[in-house]
N, C-alpha and C. Protein backbone atom coordinates (compact mmCIF):
# COMPACT_ATOMS: atom_id res chain seq x y z
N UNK A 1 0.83 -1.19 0.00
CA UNK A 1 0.00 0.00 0.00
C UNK A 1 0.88 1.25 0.00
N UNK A 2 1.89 1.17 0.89
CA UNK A 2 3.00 2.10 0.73
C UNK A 2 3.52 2.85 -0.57
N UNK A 3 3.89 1.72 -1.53
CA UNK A 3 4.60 1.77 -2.63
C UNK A 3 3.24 2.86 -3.39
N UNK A 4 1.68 2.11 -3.39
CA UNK A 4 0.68 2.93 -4.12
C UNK A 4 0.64 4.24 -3.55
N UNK A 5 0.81 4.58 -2.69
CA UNK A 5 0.42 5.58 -2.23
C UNK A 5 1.61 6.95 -2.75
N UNK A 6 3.31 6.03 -2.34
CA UNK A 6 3.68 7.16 -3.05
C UNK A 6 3.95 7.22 -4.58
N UNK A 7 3.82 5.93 -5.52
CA UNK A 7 3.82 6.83 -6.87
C UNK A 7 2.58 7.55 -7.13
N UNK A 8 1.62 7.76 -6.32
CA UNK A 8 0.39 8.96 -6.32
C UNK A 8 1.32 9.87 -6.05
N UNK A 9 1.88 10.05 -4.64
CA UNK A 9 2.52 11.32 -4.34
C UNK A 9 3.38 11.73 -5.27
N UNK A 10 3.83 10.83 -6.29
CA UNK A 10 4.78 11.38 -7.06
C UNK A 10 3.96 11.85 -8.67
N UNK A 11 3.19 11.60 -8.92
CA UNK A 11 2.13 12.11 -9.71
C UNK A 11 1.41 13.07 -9.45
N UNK A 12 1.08 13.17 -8.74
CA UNK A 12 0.05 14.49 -7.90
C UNK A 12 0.71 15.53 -8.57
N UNK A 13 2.03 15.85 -7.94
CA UNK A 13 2.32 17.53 -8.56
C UNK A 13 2.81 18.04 -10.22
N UNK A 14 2.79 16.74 -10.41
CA UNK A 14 3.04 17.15 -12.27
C UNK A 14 1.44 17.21 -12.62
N UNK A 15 0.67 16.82 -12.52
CA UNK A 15 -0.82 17.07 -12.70
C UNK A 15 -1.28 17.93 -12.24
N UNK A 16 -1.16 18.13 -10.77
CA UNK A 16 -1.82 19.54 -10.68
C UNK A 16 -0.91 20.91 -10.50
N UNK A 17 0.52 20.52 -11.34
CA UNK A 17 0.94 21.99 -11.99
C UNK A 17 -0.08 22.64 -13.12
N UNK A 18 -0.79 21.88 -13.82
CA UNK A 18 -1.45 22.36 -14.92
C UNK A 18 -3.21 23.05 -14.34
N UNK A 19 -2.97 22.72 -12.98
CA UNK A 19 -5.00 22.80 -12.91
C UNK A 19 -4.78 24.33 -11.88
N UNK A 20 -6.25 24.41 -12.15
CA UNK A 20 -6.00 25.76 -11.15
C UNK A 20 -7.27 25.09 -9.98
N UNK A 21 -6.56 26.35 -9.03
CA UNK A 21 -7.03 25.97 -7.58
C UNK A 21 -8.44 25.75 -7.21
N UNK A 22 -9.41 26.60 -8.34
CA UNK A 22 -11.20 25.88 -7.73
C UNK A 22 -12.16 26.03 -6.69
N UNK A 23 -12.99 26.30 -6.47
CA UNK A 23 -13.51 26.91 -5.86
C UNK A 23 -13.92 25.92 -4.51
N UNK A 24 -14.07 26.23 -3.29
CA UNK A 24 -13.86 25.26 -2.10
C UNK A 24 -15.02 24.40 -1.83
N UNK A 25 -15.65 24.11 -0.66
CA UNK A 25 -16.82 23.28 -0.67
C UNK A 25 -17.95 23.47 -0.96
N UNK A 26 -18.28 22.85 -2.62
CA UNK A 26 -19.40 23.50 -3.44
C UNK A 26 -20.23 21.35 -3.04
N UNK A 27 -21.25 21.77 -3.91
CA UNK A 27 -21.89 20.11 -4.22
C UNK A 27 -21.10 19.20 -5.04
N UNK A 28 -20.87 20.10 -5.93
CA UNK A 28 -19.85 18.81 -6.77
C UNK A 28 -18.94 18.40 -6.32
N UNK A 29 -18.17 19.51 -5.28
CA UNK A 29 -16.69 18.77 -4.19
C UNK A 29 -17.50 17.75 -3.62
N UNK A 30 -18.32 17.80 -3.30
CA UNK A 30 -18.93 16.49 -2.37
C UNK A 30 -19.39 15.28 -3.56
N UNK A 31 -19.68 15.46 -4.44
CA UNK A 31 -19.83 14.45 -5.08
C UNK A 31 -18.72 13.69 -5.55
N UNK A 32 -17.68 14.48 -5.54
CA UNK A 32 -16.32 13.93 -5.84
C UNK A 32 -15.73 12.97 -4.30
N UNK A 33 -16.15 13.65 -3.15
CA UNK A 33 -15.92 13.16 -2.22
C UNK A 33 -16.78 11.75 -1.98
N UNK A 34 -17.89 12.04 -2.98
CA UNK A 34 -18.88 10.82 -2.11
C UNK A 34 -18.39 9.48 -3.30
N UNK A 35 -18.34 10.05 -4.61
CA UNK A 35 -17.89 8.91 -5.49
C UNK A 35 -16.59 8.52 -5.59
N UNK A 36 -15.81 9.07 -5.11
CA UNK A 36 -14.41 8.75 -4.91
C UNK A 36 -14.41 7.36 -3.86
N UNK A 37 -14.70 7.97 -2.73
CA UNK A 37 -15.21 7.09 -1.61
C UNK A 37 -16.41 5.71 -1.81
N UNK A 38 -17.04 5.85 -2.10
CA UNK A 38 -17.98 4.51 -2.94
C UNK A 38 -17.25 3.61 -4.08
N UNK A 39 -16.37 4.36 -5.06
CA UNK A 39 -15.49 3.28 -5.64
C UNK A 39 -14.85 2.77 -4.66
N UNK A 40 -13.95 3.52 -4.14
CA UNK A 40 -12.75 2.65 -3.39
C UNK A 40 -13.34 1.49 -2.41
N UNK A 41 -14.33 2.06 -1.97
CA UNK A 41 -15.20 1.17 -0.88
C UNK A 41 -15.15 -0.08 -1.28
N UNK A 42 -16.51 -0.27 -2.60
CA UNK A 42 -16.92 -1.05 -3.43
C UNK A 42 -15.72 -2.23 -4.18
N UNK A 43 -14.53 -1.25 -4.23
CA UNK A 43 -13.69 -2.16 -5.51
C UNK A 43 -13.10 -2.93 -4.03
N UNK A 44 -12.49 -2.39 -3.30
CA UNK A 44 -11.90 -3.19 -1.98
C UNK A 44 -12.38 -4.33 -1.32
N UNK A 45 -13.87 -3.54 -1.30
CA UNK A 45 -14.63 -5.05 0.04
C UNK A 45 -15.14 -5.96 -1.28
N UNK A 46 -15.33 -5.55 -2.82
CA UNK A 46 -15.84 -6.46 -3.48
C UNK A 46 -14.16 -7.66 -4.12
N UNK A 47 -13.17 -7.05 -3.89
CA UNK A 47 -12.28 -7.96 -4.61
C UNK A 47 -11.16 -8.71 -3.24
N UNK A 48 -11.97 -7.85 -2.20
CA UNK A 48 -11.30 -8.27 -0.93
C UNK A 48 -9.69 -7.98 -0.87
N UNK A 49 -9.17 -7.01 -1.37
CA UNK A 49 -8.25 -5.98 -1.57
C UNK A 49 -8.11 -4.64 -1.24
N UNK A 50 -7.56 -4.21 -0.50
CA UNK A 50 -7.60 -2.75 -0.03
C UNK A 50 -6.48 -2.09 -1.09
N UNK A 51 -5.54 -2.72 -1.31
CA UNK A 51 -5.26 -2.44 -2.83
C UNK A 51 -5.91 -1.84 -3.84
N UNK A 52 -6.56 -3.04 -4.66
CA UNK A 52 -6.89 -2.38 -5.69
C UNK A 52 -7.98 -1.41 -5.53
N UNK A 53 -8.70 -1.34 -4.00
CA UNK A 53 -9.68 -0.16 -3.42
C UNK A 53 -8.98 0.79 -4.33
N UNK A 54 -7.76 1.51 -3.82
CA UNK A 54 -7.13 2.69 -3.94
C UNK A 54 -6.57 2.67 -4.72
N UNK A 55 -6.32 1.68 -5.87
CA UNK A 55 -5.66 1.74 -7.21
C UNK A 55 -7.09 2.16 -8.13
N UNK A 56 -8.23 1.57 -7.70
CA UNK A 56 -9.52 2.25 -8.44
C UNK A 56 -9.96 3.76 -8.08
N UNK A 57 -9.93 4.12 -6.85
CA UNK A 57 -10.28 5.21 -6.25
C UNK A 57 -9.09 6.15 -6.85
N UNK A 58 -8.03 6.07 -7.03
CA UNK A 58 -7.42 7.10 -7.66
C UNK A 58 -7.39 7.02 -9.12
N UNK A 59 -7.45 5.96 -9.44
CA UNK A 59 -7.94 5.84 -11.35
C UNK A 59 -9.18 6.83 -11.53
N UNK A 60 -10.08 6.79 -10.58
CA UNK A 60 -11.40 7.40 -10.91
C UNK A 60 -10.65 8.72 -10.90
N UNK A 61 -10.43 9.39 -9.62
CA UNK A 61 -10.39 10.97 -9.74
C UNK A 61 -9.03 10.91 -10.68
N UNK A 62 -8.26 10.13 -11.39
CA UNK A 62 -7.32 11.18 -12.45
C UNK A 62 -8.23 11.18 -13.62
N UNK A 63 -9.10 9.85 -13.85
CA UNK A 63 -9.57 10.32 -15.21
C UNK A 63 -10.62 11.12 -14.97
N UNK A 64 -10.92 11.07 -14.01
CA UNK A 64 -12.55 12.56 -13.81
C UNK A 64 -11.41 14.00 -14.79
N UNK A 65 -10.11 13.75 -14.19
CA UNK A 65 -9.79 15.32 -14.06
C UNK A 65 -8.90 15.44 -15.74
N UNK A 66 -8.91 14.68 -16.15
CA UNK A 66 -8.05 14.37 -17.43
C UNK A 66 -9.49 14.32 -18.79
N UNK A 67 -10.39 13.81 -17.80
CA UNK A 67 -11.71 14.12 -19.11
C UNK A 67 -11.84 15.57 -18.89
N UNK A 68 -12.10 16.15 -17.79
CA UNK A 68 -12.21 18.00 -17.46
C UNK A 68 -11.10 18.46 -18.83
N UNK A 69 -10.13 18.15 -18.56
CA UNK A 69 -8.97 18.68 -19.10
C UNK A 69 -9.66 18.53 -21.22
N UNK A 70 -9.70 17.31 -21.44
CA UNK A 70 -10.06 16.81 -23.15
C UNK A 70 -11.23 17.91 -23.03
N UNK A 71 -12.06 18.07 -22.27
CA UNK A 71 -12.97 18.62 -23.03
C UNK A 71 -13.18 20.26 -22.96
N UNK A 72 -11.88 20.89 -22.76
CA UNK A 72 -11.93 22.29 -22.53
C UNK A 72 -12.06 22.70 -21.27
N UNK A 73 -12.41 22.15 -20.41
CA UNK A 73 -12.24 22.54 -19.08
C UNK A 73 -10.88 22.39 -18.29
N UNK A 74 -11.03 22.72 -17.26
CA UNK A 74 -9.43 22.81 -16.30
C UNK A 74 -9.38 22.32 -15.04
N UNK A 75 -8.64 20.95 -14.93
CA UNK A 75 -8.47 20.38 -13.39
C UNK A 75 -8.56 21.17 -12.75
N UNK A 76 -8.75 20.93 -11.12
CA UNK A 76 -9.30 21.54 -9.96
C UNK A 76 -8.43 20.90 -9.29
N UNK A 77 -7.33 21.95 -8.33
CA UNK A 77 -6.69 21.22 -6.89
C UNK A 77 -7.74 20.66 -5.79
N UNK A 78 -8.68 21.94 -5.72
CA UNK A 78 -9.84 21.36 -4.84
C UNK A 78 -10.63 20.01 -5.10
N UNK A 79 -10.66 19.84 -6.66
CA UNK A 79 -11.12 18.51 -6.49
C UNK A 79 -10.29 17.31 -6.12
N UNK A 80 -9.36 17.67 -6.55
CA UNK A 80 -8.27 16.39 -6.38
C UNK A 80 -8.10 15.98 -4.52
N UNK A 81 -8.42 17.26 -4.14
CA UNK A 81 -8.50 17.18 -2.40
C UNK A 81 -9.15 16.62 -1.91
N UNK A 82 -10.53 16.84 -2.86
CA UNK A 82 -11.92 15.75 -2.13
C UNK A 82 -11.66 14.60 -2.65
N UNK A 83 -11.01 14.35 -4.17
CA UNK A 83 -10.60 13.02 -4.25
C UNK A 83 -9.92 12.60 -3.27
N UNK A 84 -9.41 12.79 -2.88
CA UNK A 84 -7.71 12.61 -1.47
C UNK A 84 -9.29 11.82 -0.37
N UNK A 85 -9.65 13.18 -0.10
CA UNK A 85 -10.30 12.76 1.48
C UNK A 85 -11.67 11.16 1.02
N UNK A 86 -11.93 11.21 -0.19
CA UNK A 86 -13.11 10.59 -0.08
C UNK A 86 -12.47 9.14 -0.29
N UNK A 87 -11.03 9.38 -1.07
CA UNK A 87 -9.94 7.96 -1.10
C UNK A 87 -9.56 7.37 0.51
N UNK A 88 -9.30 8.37 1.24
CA UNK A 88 -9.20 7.98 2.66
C UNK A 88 -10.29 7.36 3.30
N UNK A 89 -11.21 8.24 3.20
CA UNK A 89 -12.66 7.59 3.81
C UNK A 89 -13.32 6.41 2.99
N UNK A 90 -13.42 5.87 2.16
CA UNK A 90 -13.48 4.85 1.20
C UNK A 90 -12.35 3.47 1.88
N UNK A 91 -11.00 3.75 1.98
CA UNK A 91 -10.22 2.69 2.50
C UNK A 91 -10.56 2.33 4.17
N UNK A 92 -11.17 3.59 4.60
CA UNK A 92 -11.36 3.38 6.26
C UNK A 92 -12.93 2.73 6.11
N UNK A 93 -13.85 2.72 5.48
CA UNK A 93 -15.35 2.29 5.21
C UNK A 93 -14.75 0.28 4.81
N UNK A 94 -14.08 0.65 3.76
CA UNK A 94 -13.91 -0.92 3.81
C UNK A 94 -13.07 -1.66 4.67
N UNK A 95 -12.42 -1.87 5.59
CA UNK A 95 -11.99 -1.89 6.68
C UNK A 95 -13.16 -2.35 7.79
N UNK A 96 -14.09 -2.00 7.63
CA UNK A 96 -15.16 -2.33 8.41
C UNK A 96 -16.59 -2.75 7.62
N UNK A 97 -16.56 -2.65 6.75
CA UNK A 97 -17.69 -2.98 6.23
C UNK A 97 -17.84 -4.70 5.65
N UNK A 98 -18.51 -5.41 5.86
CA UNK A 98 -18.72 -6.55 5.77
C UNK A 98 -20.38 -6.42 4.43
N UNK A 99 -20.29 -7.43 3.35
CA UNK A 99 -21.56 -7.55 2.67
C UNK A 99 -21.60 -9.08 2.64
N UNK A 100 -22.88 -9.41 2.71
CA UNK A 100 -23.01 -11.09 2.88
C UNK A 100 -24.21 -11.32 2.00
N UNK A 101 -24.16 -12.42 1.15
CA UNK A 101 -25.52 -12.60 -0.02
C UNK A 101 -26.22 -13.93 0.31
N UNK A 102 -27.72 -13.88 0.77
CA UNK A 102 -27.90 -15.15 0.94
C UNK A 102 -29.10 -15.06 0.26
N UNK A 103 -29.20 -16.20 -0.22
CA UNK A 103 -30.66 -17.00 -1.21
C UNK A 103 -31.12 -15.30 -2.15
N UNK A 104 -31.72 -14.45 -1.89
CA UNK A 104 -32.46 -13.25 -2.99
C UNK A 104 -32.27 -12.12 -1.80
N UNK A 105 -31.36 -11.98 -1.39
CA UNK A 105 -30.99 -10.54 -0.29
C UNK A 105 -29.76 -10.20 -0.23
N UNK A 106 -29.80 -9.39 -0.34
CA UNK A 106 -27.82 -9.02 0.47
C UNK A 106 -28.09 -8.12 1.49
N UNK A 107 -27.03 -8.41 2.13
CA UNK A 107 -26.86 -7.98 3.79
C UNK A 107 -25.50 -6.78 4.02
N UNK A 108 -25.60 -5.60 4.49
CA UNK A 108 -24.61 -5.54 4.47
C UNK A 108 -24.00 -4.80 6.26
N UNK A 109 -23.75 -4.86 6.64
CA UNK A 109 -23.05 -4.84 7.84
C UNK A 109 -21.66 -4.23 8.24
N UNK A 110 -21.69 -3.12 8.62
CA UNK A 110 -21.01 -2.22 9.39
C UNK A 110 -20.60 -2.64 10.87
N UNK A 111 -19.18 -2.50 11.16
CA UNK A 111 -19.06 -3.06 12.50
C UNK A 111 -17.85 -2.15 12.74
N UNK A 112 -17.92 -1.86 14.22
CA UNK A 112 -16.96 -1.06 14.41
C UNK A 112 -16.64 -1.44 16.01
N UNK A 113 -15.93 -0.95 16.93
CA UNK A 113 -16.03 -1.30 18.40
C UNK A 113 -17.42 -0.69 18.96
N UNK A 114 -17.76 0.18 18.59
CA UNK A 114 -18.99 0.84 19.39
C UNK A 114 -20.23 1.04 18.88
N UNK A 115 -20.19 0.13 17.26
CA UNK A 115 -21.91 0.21 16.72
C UNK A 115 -21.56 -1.21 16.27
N UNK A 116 -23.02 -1.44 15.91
CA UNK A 116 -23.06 -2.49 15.02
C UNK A 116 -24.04 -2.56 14.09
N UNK A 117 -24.16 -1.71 13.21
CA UNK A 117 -25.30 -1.81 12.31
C UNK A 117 -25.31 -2.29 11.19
N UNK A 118 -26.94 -2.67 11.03
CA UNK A 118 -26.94 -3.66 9.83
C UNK A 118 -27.94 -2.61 9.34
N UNK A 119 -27.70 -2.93 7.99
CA UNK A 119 -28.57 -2.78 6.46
C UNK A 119 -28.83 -4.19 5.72
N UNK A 120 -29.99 -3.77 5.49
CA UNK A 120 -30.37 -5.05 4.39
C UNK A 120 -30.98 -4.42 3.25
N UNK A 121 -30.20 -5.11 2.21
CA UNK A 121 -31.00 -4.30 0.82
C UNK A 121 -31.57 -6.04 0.21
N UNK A 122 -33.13 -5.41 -0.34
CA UNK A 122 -33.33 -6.63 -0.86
C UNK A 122 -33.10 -6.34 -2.79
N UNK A 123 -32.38 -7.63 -3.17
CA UNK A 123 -31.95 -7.44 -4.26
C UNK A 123 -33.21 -8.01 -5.39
């Protein structure tokens, strides 16, 4: 995880030499925060890898910011920040999050030292 984390750090500043800084906590920072965080979640507890969590979670926010870029628009440091935080919170969600599939339901289950809550989604 080490090694991923810093050829990010070593990518980060050649990419966002080109973007400008962006405006601070709007809705779309949060949507960047919330889908950043739901990939990484998703790719981790589904491949049972915290790895490739954060090898997906940062694939997502460079190409979010590299399609900005193709189509006339201009990366955002601020987004790349909520990418950052929602990549963090995404690796700390799967870490605890448990999903279990039985017969036509899935279960999914949050556990921590001081809650224990369940969700059930019926599929």
């Amino acid at each position: 995880m080490f090694r991923i984390v810093a050829i990010f750090l070593l990518i980060f500043p050649s990419i966002a030499t080109a973007c400008v800084a962006g405006p601070g906590i709007t809705r779309n920072k949060l949507l960047h925060l919330a889908g950043t965080a739901a990939v990484t979640t998703t790719a981790a507890v589904l491949t049972d890898d915290v790895k490739l969590g954060i090898v997906a979670g940062i694939s997502v926010g460079l190409i979010r910011e590299l399609y900005k870029e193709s189509n006339g628009s201009r990366c955002e440091l601020s987004s790349m920040v909520h990418d950052t935080i929602g990549l963090i919170a995404g690796i700390h969600l799967s870490e605890y999050l448990l999903i279990s599939k039985d017969n036509n339901k899935i279960s999914i289950f949050y556990n921590t030292k001081f809650s224990n809550l369940e969700f059930i989604v019926i599929a």
